[in-house]
Protein backbone atom coordinates (compact mmCIF):
# COMPACT_ATOMS: atom_id res chain seq x y z
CA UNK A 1 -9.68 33.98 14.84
CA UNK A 2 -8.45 36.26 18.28
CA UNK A 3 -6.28 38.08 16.15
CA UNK A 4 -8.62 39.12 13.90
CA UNK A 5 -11.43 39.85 16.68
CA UNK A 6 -8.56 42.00 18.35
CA UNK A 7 -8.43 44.13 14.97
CA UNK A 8 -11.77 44.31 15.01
CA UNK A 9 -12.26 45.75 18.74
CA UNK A 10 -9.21 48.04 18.04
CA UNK A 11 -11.17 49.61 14.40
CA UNK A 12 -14.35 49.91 17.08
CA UNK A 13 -12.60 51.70 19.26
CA UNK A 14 -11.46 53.97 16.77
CA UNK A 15 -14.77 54.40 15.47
CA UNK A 16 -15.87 55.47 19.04
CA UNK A 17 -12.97 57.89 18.84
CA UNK A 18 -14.19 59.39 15.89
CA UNK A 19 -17.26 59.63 16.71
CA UNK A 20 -17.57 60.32 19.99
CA UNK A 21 -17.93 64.62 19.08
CA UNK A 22 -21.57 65.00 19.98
CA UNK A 23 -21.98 62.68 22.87
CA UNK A 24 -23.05 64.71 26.50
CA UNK A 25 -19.79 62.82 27.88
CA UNK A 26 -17.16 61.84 25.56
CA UNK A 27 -14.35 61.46 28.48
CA UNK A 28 -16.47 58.83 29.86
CA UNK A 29 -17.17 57.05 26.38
CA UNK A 30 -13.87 57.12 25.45
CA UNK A 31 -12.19 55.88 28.96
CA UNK A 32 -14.95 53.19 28.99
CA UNK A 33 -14.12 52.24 25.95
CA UNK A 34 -10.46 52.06 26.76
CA UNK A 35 -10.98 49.31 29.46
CA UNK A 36 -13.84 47.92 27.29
CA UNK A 37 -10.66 47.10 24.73
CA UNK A 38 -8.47 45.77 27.35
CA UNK A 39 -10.87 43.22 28.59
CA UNK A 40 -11.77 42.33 24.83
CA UNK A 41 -8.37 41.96 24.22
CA UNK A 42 -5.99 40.71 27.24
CA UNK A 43 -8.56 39.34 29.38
CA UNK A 44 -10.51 37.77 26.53
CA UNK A 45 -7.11 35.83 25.84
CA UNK A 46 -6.61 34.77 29.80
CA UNK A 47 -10.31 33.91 29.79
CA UNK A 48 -10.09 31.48 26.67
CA UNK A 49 -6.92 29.82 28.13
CA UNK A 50 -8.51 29.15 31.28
CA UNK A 51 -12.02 27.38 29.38
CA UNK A 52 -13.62 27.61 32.50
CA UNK A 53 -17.41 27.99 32.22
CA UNK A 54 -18.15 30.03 35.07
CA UNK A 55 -15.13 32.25 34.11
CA UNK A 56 -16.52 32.75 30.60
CA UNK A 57 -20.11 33.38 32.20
CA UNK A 58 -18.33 36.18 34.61
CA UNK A 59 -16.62 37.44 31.56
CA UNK A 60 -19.34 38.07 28.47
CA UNK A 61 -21.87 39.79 31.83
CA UNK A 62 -18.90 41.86 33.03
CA UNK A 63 -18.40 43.04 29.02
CA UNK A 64 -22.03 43.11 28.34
CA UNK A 65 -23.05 45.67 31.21
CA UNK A 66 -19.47 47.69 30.28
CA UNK A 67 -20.64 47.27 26.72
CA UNK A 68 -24.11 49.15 27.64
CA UNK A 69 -22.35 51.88 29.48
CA UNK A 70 -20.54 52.70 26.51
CA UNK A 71 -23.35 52.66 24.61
CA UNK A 72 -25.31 55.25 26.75
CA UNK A 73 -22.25 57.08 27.37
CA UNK A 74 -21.46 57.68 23.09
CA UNK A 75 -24.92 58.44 22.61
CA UNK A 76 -25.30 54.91 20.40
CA UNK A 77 -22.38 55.49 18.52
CA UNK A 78 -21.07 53.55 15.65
CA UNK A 79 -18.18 52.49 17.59
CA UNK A 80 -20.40 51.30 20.56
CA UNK A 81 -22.42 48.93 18.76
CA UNK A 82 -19.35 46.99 16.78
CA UNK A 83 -17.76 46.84 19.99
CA UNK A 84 -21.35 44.66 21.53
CA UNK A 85 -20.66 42.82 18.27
CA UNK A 86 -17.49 42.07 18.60
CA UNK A 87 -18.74 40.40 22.21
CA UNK A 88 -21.33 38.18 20.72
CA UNK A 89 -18.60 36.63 18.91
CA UNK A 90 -16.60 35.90 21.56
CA UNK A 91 -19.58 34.42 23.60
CA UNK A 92 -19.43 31.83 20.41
CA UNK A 93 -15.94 30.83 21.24
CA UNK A 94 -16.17 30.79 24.97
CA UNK A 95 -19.97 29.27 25.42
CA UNK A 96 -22.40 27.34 23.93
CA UNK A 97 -24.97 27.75 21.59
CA UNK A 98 -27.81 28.93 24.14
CA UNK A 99 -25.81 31.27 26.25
CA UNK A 100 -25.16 32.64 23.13
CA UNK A 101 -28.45 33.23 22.11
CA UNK A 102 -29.24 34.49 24.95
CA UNK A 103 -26.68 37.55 24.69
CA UNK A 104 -27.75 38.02 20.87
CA UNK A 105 -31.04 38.74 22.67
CA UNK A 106 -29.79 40.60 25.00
CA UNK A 107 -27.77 43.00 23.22
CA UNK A 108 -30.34 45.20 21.81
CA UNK A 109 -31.41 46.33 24.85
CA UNK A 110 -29.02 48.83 24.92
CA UNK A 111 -31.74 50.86 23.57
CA UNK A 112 -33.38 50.72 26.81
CA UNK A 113 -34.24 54.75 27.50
CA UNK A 114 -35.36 56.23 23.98
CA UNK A 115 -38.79 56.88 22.61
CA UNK A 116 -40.42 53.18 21.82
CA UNK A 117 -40.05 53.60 18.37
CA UNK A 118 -36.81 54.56 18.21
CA UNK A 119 -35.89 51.87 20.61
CA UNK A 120 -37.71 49.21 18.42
CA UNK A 121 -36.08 50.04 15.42
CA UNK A 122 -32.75 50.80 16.35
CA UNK A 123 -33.10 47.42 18.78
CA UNK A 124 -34.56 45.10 15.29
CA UNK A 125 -31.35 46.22 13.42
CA UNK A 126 -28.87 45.48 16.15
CA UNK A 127 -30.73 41.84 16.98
CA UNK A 128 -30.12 41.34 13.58
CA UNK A 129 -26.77 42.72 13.48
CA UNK A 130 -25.94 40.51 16.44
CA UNK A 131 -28.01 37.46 14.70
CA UNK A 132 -25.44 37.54 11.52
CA UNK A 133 -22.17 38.21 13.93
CA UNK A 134 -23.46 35.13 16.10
CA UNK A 135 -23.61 33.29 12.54
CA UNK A 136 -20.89 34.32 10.75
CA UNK A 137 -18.20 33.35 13.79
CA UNK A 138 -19.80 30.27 14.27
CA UNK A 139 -19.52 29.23 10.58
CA UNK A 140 -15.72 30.57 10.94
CA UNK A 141 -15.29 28.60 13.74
CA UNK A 142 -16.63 25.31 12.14
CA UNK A 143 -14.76 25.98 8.94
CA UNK A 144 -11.05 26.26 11.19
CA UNK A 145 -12.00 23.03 13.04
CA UNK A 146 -12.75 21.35 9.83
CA UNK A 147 -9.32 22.47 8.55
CA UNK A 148 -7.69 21.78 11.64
CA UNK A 149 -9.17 18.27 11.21
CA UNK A 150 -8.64 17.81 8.18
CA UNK A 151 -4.54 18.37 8.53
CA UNK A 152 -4.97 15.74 11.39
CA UNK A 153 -6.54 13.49 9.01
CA UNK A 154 -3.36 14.25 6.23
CA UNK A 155 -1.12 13.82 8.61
CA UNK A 156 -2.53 10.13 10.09
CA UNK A 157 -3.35 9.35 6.14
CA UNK A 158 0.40 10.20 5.71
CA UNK A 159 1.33 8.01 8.70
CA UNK A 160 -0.86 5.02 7.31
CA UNK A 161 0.53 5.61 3.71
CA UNK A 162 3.93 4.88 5.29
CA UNK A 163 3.46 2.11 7.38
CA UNK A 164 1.78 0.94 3.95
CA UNK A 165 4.65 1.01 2.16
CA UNK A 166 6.99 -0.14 5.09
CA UNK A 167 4.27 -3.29 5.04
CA UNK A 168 4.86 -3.40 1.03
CA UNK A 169 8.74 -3.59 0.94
CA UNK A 170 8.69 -6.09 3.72
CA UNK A 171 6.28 -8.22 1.89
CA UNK A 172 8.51 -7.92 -1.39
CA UNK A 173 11.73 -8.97 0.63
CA UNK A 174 9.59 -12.10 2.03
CA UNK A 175 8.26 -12.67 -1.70
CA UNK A 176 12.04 -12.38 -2.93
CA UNK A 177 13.13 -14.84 0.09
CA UNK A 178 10.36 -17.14 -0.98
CA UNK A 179 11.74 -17.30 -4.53
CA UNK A 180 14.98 -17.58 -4.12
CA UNK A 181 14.50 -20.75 -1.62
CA UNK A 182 12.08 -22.27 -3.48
CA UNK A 183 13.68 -21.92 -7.00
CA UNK A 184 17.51 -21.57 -6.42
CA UNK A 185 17.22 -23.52 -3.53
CA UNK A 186 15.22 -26.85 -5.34
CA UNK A 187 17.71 -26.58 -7.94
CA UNK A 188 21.35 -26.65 -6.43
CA UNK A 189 18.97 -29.81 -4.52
CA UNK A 190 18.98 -31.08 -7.57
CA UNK A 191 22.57 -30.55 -9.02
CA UNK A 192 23.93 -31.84 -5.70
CA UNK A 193 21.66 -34.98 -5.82
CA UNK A 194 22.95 -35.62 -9.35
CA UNK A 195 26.53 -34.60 -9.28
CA UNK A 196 26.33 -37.25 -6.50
CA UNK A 197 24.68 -39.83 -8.47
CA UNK A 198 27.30 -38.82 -11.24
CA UNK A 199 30.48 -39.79 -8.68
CA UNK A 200 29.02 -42.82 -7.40
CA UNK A 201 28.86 -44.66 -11.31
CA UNK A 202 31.63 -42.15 -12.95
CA UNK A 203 34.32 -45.21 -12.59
CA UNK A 204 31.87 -48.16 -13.55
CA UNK A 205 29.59 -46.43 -16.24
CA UNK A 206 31.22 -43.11 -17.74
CA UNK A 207 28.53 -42.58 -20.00
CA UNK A 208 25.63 -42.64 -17.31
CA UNK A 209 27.90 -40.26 -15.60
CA UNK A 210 28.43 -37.68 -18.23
CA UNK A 211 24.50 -37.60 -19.00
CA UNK A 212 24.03 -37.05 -15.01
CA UNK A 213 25.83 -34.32 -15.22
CA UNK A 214 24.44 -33.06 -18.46
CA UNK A 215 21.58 -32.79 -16.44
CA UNK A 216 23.40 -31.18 -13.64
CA UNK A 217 24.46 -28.37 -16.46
CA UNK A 218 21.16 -27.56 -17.22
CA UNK A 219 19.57 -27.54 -13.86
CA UNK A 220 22.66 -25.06 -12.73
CA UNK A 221 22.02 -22.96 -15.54
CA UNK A 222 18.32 -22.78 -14.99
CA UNK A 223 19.16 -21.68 -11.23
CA UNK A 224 21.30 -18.94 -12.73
CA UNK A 225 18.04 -17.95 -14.41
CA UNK A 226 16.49 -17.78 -11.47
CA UNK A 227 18.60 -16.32 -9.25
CA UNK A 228 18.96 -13.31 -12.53
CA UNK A 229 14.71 -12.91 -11.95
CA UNK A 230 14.76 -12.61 -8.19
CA UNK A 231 17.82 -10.47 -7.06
CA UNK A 232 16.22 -8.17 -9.78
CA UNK A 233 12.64 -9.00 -8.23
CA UNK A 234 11.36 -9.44 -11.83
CA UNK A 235 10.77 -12.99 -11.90
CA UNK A 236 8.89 -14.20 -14.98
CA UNK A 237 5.45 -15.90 -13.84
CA UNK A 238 5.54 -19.89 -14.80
CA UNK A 239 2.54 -19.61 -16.62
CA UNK A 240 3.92 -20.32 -20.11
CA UNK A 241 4.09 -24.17 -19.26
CA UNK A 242 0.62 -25.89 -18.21
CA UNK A 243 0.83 -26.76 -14.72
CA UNK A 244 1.09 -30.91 -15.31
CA UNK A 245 3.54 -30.70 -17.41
CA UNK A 246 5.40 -28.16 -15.38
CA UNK A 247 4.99 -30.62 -12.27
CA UNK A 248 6.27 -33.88 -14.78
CA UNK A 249 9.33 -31.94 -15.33
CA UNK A 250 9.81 -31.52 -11.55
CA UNK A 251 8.80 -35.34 -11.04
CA UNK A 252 11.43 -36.25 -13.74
CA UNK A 253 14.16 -34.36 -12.38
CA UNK A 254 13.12 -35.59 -8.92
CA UNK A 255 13.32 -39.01 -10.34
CA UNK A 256 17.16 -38.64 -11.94
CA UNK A 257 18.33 -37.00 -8.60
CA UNK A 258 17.54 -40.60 -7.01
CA UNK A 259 14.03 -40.79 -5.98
CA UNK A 260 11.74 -42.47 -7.43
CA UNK A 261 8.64 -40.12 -8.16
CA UNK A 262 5.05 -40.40 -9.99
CA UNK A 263 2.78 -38.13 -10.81
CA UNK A 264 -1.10 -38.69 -11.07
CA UNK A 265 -3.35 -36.00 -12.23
CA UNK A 266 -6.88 -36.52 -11.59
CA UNK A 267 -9.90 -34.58 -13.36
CA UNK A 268 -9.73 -32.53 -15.96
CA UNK A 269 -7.04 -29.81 -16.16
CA UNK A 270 -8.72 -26.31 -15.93
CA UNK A 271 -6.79 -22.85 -16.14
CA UNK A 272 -6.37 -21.48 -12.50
CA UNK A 273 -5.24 -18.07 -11.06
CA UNK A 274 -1.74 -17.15 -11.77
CA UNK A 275 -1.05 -16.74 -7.72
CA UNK A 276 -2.87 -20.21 -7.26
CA UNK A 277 -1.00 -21.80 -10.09
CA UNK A 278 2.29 -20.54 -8.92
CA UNK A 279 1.36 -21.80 -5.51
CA UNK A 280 0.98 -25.51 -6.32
CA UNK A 281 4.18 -25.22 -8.61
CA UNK A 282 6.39 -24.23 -5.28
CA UNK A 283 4.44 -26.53 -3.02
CA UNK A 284 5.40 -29.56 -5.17
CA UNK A 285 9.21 -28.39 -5.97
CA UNK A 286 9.67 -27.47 -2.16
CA UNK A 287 8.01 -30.78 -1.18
CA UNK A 288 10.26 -32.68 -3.62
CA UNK A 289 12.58 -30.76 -2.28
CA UNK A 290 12.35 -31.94 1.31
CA UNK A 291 12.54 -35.57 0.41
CA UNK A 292 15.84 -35.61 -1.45
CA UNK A 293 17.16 -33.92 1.52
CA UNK A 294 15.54 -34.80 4.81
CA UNK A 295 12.79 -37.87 4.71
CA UNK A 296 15.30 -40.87 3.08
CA UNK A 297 12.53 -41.58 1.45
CA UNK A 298 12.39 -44.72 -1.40
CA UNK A 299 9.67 -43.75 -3.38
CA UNK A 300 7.47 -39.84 -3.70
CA UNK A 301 4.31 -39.60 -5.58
CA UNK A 302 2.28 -36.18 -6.33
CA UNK A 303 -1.29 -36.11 -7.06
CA UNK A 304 -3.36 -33.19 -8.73
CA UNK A 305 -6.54 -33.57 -8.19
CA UNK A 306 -9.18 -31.00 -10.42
CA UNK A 307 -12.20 -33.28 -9.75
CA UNK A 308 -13.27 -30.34 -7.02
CA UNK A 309 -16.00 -27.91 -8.18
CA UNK A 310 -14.43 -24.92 -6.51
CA UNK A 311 -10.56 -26.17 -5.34
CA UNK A 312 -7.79 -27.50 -6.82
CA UNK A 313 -5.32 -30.01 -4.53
CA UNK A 314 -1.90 -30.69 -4.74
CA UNK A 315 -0.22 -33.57 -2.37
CA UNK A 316 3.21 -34.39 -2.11
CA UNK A 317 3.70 -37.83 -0.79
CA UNK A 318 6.80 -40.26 0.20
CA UNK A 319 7.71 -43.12 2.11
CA UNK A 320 11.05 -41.70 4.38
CA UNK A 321 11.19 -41.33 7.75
CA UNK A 322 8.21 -38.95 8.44
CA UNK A 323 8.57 -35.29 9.81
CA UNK A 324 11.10 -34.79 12.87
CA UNK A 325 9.18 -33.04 15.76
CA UNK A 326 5.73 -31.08 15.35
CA UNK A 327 4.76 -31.74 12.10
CA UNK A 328 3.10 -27.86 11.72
CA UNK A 329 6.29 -26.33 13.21
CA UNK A 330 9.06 -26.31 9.45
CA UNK A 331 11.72 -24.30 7.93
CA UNK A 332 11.43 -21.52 5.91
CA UNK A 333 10.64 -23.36 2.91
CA UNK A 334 7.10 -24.78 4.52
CA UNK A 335 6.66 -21.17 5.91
CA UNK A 336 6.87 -20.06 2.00
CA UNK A 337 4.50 -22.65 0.83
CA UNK A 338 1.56 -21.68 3.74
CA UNK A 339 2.19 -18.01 2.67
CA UNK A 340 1.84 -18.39 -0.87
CA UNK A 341 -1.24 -20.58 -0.43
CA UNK A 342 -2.82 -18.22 1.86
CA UNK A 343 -2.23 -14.98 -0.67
CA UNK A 344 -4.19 -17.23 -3.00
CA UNK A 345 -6.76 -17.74 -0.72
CA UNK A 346 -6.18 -21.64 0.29
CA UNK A 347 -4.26 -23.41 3.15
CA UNK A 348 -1.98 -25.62 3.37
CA UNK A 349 -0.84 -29.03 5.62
CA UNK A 350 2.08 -30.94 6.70
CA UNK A 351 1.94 -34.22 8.69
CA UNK A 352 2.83 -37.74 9.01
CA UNK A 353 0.73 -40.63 7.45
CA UNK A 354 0.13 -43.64 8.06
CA UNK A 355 2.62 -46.33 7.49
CA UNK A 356 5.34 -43.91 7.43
CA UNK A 357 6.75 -41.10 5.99
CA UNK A 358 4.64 -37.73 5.30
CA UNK A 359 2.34 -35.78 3.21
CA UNK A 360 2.00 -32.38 2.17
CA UNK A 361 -1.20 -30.55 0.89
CA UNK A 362 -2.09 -27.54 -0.63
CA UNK A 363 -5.77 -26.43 -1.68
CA UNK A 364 -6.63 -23.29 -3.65
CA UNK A 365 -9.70 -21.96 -5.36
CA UNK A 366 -9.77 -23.17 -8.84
């Protein structure tokens, strides 16, 4: 915008040059005009660093009375009036709206000195001339500040974009953590409970052995599986296999590893959300989980219970030895199961029950 008002006062200037032929004092006009230019130019630029009011006050009078001496001095010239124009629109950037309507006013009063009628009309057209200058910079003005804003706004919408997909890719790597404990990590559980059970009757009952480790084969290969789905973060959903019978195959697996584990599913069995689904699934294979290998537990049960109008819950129950410490404090496998059922909107909970040993619950919408 000041480099393009400095090109304008410069093509006034020369206009005044031009034009200057028939005035009763062209030196004058002309040498006026000169310092005219240099205060429209190099002090225009020191006065719009400082953004002082009183400094910009001192400034548009000082031009303004210079401006009318030019004026009378080039006998109205062309050149004279642009260069009044060309201080109207800096009174836009340097003041505010009324001061600036005040000079718009002002200006035409230059034609102080001629006949009335003269002074009228010539004084109409430059109040209007003054009027669209005042407009036309402010509406350049607004239009840089809304570009000026608007890069600010692509550049913070860039910023938020990227902490986006910072937030996305560490979500993902918790997601693939999650996975990988709760389905690799349940099923070497498993093979290690059973290759166990395998040693302890492989010298007095072979063939219990061998099918123990049958077993054993096929839970190993179905943790290959799922390591194959997470390291390539493509793991198929579990929603091929209704969700009882997906949590009798973890209670019978459960039960071959050593512990003894029911299942009770109350209500009637309704479709859920794939994310709520998948919840319960890993909140009863890391719960199962946790009793083979930390509660020395005799006995686990698991209860579904549909008979809620808007929630499906899940416990996982056993007899062991209770949770060590503060039951809401837990490895990374609890932190997985309160993260998945908070994604799918429900909560989770971990403590000890009466009697002994523990219980954990999950609720979802459903």
């Amino acid at each position: 915008m000041k480099r393009a008002l400095d090109l304008l006062t410069v093509a006034a200037y020369l206009t005044l040059l031009a034009g200057t032929g028939k005035a009763h004092d062209a030196v004058a006009a002309l040498v006026l005009g000169a310092v005219y230019v240099a205060g429209a130019t190099v002090g225009f630029a020191w006065v719009l660093r400082r953004a002082r009011r009183g400094t910009s006050i001192a400034y548009v009078i000082t031009q303004l009375l210079l401006g009318y001496a030019v004026f009378v001095a080039s006998w109205a010239a062309v050149g004279a009036v642009l260069l009044l124009l060309v201080l109207v629109s800096h009174s836009v950037l340097l003041l505010s709206p009324p001061w600036t309507l005040a000079l718009v006013v002002l200006v035409p009063f230059a034609h102080t000195g001629m006949a009335w009628r003269d002074a009228l009309r010539e004084g109409l057209g430059m109040l209007a001339a003054a009027a669209f200058a005042a407009v036309l910079t402010h509406l350049m003005v607004r239009e840089q500040r809304a570009r000026t804003e608007l890069a600010a706004t692509h550049e913070q919408l860039r910023a938020y974009a990227l902490q986006a997909e910072r937030l996305a890719a560490v979500q993902e790597r918790n997601r693939v953590a999650r996975d990988i404990h709760d389905g690799l990590g349940h099923s070497l559980t498993v093979v290690q409970m059973q290759v166990k059970a395998a040693r302890a009757v492989l010298a007095t009952d072979p063939g219990r052995a061998d099918a123990v480790l049958a077993k054993a084969q096929d839970q190993a290969e179905q943790a290959l599986a799922e390591v194959r789905r997470s390291v390539g973060a493509l793991r198929e959903p579990r929603t091929a296999v209704p969700l009882p019978e997906a949590l009798r195959e973890l209670v019978a697996l459960a039960s071959a590893a050593g512990v003894p584990t029911s299942l009770d599913v109350t209500g009637q069995a309704r479709p859920l959300e794939p994310a709520a689904e998948e919840s319960l699934y890993r909140a009863a294979q890391e719960g199962l989980t946790n009793v083979r290998k930390h509660a020395h537990a005799s006995r686990a049960a698991l209860v579904l219970d549909y008979t809620g109008e808007a929630e499906v819950r899940l416990e996982v129950r056993d007899d062991g030895a209770g949770p060590a410490g503060d039951p809401h404090d837990g490895g990374f496998g609890l932190v997985g199961v309160r993260e998945r059922a908070a994604f799918a909107g429900g909560r989770m909970s971990f403590e000890p029950v009466p009697g002994g040993g523990a219980a954990l619950r999950v609720a979802v919408p459903g």
